[in-house]
PDB file of N, CA and C in Angstrom:
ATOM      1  N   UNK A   1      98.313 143.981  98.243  1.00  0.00           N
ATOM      2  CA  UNK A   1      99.608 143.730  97.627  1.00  0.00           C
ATOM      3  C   UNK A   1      99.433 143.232  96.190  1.00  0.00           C
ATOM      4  N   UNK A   2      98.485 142.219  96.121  1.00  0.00           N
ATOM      5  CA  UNK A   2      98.310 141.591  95.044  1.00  0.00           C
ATOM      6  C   UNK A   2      97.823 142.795  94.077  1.00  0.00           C
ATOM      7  N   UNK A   3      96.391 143.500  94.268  1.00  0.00           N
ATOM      8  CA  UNK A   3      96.103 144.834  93.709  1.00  0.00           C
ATOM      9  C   UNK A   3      96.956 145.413  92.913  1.00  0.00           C
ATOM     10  N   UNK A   4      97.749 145.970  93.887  1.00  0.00           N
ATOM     11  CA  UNK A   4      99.107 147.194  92.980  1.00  0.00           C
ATOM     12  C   UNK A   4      99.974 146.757  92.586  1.00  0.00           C
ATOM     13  N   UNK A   5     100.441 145.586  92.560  1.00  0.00           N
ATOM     14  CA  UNK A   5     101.417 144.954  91.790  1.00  0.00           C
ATOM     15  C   UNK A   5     102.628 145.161  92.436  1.00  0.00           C
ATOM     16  N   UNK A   6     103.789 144.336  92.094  1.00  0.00           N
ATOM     17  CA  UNK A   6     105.120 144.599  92.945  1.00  0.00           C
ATOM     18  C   UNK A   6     105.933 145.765  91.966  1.00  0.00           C
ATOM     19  N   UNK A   7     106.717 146.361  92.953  1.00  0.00           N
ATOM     20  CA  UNK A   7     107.319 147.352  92.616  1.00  0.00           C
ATOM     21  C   UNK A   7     108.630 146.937  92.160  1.00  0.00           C
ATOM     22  N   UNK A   8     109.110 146.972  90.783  1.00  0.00           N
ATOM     23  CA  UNK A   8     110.496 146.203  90.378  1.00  0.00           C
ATOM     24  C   UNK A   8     111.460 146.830  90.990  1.00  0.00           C
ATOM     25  N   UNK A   9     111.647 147.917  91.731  1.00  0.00           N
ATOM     26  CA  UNK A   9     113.262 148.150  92.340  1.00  0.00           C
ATOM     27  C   UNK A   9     113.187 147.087  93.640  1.00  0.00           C
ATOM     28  N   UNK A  10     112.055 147.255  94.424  1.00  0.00           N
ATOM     29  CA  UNK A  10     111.757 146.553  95.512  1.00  0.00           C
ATOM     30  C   UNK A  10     112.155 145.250  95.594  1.00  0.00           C
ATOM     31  N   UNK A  11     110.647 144.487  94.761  1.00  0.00           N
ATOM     32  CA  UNK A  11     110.985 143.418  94.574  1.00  0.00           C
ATOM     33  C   UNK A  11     111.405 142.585  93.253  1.00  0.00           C
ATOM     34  N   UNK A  12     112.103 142.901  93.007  1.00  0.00           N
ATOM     35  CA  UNK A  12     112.895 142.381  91.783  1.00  0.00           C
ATOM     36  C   UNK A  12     111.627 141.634  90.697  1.00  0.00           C
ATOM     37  N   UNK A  13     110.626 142.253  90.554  1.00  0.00           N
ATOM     38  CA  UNK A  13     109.826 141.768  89.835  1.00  0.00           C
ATOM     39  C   UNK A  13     108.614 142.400  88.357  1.00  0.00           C
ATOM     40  N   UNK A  14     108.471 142.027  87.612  1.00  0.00           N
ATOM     41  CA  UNK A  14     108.044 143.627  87.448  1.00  0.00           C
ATOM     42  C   UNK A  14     105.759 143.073  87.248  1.00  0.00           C
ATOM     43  N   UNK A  15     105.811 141.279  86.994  1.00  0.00           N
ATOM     44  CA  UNK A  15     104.645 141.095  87.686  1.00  0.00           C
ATOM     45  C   UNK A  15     104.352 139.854  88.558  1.00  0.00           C
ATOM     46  N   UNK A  16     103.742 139.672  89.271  1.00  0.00           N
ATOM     47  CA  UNK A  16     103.575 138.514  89.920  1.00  0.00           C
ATOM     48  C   UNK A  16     103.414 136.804  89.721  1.00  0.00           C
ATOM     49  N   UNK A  17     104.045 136.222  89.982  1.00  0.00           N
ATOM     50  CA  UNK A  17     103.614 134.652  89.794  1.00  0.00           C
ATOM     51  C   UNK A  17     103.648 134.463  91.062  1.00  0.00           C
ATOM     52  N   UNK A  18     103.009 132.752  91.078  1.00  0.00           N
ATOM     53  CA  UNK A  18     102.477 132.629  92.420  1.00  0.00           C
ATOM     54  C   UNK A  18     104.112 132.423  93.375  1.00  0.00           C
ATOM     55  N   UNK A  19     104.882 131.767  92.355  1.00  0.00           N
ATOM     56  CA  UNK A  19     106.142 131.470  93.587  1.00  0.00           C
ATOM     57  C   UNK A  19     106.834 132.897  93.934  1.00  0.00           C
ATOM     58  N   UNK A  20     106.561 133.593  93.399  1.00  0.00           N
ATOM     59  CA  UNK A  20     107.079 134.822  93.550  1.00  0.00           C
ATOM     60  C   UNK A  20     106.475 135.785  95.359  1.00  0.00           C
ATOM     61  N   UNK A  21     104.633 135.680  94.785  1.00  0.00           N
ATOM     62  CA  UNK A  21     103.759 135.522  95.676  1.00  0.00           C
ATOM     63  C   UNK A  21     104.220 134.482  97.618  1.00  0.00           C
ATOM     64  N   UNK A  22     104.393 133.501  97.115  1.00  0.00           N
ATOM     65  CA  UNK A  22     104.828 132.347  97.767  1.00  0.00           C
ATOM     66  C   UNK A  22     105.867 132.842  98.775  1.00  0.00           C
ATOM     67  N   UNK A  23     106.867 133.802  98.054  1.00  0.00           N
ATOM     68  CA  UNK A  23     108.275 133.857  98.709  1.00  0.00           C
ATOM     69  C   UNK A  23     108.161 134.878  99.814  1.00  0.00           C
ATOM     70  N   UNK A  24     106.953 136.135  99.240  1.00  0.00           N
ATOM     71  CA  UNK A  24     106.962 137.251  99.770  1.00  0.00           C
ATOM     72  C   UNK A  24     105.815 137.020 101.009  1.00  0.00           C
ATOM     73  N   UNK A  25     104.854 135.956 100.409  1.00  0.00           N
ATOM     74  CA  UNK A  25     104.315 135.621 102.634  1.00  0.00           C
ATOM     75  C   UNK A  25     104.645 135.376 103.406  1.00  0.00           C
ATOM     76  N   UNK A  26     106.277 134.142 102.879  1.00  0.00           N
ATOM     77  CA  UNK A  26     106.955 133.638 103.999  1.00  0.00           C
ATOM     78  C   UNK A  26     107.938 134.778 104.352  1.00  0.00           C
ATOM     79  N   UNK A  27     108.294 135.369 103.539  1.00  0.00           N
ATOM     80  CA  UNK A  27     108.957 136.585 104.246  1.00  0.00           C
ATOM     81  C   UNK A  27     108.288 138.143 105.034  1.00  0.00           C
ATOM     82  N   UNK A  28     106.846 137.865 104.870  1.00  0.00           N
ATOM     83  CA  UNK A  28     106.143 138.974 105.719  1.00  0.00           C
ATOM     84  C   UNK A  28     105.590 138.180 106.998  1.00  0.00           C
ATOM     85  N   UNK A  29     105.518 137.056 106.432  1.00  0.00           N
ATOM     86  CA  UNK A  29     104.451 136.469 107.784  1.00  0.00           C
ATOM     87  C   UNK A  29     104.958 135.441 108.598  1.00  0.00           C
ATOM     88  N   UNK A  30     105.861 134.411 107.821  1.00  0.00           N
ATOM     89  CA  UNK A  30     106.850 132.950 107.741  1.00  0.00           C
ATOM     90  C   UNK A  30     105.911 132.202 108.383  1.00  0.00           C
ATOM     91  N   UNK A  31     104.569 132.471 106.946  1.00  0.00           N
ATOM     92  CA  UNK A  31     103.620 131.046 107.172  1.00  0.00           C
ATOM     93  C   UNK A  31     104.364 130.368 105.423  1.00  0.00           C
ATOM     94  N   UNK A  32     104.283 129.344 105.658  1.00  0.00           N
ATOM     95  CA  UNK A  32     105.017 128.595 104.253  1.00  0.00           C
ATOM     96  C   UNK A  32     103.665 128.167 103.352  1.00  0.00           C
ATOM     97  N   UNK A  33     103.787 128.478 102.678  1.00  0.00           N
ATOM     98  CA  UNK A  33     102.179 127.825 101.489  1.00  0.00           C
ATOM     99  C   UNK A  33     103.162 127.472 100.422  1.00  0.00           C
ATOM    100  N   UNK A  34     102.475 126.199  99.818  1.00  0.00           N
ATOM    101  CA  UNK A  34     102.975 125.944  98.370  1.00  0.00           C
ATOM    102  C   UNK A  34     102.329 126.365  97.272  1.00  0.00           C
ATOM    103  N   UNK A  35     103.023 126.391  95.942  1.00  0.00           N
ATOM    104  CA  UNK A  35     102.115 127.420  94.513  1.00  0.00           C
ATOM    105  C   UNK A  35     100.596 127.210  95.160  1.00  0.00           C
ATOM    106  N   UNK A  36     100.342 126.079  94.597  1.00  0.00           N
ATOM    107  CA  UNK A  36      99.161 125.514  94.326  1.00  0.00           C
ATOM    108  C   UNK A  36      98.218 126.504  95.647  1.00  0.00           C
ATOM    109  N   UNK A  37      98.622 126.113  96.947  1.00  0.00           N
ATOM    110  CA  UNK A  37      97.380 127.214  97.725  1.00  0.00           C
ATOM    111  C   UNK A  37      97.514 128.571  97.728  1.00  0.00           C
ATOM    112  N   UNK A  38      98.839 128.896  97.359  1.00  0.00           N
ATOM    113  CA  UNK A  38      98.841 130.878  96.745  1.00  0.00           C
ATOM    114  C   UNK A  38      97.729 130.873  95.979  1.00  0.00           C
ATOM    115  N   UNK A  39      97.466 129.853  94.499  1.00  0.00           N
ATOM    116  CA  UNK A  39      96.905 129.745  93.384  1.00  0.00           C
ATOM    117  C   UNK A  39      95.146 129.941  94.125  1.00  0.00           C
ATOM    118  N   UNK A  40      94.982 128.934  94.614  1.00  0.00           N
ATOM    119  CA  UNK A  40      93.390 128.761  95.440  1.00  0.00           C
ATOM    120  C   UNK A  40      93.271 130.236  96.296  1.00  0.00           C
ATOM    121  N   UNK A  41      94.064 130.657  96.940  1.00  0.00           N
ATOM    122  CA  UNK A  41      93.852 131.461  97.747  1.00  0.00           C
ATOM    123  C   UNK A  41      93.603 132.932  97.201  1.00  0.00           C
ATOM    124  N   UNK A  42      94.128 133.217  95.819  1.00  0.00           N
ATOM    125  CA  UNK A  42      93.839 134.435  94.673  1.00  0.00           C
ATOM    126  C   UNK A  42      92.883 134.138  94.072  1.00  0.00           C
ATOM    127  N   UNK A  43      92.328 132.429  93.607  1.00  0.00           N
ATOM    128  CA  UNK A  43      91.221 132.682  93.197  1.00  0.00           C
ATOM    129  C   UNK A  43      89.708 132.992  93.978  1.00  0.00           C
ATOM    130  N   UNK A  44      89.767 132.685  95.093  1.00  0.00           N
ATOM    131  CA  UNK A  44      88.368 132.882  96.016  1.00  0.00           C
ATOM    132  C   UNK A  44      88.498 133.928  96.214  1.00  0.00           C
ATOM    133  N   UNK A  45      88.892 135.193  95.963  1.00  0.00           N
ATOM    134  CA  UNK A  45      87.939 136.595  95.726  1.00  0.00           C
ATOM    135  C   UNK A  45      87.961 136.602  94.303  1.00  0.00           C
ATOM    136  N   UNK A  46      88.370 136.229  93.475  1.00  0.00           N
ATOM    137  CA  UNK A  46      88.260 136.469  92.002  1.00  0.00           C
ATOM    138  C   UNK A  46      89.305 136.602  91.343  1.00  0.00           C
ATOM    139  N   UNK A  47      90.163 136.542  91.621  1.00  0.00           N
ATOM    140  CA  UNK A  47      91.302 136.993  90.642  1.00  0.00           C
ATOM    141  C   UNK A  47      92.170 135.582  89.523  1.00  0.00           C
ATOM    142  N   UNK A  48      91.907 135.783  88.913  1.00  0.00           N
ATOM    143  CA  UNK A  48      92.430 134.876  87.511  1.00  0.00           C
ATOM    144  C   UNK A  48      93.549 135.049  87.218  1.00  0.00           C
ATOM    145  N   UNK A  49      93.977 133.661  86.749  1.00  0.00           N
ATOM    146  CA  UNK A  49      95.657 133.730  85.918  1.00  0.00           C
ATOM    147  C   UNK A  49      95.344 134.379  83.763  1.00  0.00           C
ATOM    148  N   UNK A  50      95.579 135.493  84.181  1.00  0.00           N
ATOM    149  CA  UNK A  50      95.537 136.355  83.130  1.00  0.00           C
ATOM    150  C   UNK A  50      97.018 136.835  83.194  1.00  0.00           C
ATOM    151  N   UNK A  51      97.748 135.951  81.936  1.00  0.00           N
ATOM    152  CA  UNK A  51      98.876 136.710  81.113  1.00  0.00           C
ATOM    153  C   UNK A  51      99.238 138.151  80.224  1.00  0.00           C
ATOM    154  N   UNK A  52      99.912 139.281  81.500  1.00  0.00           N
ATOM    155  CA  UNK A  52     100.016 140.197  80.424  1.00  0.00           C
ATOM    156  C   UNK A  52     101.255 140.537  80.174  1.00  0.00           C
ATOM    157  N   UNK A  53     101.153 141.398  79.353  1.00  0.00           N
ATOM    158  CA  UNK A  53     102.474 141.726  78.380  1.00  0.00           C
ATOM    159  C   UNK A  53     103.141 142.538  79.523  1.00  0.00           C
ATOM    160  N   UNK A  54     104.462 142.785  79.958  1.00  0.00           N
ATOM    161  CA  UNK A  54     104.760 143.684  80.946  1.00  0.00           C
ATOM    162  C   UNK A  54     105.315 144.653  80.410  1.00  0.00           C
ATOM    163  N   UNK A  55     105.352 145.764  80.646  1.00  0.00           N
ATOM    164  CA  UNK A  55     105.902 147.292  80.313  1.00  0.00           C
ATOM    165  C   UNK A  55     107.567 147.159  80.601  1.00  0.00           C
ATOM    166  N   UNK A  56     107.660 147.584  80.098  1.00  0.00           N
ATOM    167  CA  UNK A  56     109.482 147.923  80.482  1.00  0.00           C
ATOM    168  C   UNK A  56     109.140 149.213  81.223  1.00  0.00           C
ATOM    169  N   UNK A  57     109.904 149.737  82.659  1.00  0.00           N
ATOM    170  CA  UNK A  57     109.310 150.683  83.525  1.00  0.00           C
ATOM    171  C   UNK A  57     110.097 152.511  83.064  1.00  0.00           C
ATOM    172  N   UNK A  58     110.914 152.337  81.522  1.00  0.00           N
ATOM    173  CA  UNK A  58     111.812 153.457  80.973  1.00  0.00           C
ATOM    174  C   UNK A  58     110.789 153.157  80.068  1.00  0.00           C
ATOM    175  N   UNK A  59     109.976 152.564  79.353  1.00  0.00           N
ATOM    176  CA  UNK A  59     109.153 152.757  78.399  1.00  0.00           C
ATOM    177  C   UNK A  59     108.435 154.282  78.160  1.00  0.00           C
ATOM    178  N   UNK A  60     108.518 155.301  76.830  1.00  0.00           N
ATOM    179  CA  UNK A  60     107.627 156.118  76.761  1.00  0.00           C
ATOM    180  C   UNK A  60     106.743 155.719  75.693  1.00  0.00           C
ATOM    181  N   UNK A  61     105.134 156.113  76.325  1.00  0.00           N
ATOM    182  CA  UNK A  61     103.995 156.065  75.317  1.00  0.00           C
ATOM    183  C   UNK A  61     104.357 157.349  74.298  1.00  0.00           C
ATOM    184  N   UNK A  62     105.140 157.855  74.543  1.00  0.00           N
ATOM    185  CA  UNK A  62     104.673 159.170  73.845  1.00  0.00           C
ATOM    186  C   UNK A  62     105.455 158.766  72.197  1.00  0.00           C
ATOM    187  N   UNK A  63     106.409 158.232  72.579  1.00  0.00           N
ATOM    188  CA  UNK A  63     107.318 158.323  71.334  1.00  0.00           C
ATOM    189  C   UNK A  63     106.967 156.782  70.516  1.00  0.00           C
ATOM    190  N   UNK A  64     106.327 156.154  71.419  1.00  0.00           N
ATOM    191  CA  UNK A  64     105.910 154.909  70.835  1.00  0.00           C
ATOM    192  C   UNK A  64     104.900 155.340  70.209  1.00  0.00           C
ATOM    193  N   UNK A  65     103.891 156.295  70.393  1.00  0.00           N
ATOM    194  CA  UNK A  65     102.882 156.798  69.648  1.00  0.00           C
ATOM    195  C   UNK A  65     103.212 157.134  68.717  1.00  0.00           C
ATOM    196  N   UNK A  66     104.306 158.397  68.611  1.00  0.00           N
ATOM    197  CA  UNK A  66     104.884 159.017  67.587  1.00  0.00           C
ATOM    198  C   UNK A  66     105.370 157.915  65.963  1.00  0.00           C
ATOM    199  N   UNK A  67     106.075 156.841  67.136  1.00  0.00           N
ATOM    200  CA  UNK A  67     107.102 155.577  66.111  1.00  0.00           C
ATOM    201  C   UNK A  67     105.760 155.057  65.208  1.00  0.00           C
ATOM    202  N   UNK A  68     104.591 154.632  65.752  1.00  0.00           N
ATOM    203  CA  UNK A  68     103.387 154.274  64.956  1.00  0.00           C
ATOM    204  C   UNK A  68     102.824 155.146  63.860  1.00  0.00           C
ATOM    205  N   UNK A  69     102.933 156.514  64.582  1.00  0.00           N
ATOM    206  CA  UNK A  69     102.083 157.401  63.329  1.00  0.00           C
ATOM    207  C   UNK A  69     103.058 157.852  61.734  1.00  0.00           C
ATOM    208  N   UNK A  70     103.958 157.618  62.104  1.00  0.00           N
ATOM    209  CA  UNK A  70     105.279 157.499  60.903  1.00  0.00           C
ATOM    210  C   UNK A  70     106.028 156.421  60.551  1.00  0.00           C
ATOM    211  N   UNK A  71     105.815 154.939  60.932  1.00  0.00           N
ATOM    212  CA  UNK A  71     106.101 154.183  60.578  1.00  0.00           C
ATOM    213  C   UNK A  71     105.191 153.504  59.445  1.00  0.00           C
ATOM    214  N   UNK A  72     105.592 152.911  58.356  1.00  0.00           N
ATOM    215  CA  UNK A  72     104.721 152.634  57.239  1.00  0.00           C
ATOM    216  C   UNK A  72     104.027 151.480  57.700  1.00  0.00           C
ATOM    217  N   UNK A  73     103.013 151.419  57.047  1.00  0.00           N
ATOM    218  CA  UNK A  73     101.947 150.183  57.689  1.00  0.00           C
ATOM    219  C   UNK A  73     102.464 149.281  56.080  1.00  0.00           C
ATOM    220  N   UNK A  74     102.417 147.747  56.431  1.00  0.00           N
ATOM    221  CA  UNK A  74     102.615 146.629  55.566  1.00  0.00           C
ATOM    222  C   UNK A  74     101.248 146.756  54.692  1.00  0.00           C
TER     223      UNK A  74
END
């Protein structure tokens, strides 16, 4: 789950935080964990709190490419 990321029509999200995480065990499993052991429990296989930029999911690369190669550089 964590892997593929949540799906924003699904779950109203477009990336994960832990309370987010948090909400969706007690609603698959209705074991209750607080942030903090979501937090421990992603890091013991490896996974890090790495901030990224999120995509808007109507975003095109193509024309954003385009907007760069004709937009004047400062």
């Amino acid at each position: 789950m964590v892997r593929e990321g949540p799906d924003p029509a699904a779950d109203g999200v477009v990336r994960w935080r832990r309370i987010d995480l948090q909400r969706r065990i007690k609603a698959r499993s209705g074991a209750a964990m607080d942030e903090r052991r979501v937090g421990k429990q992603l890091a013991a296989p490896g996974f890090r709190r790495l901030p990224v930029r999120p995509q808007h999911p109507k975003s095109d690369p193509a024309a954003q490419e385009a907007f760069r190669k004709t937009s004047p550089r400062p």
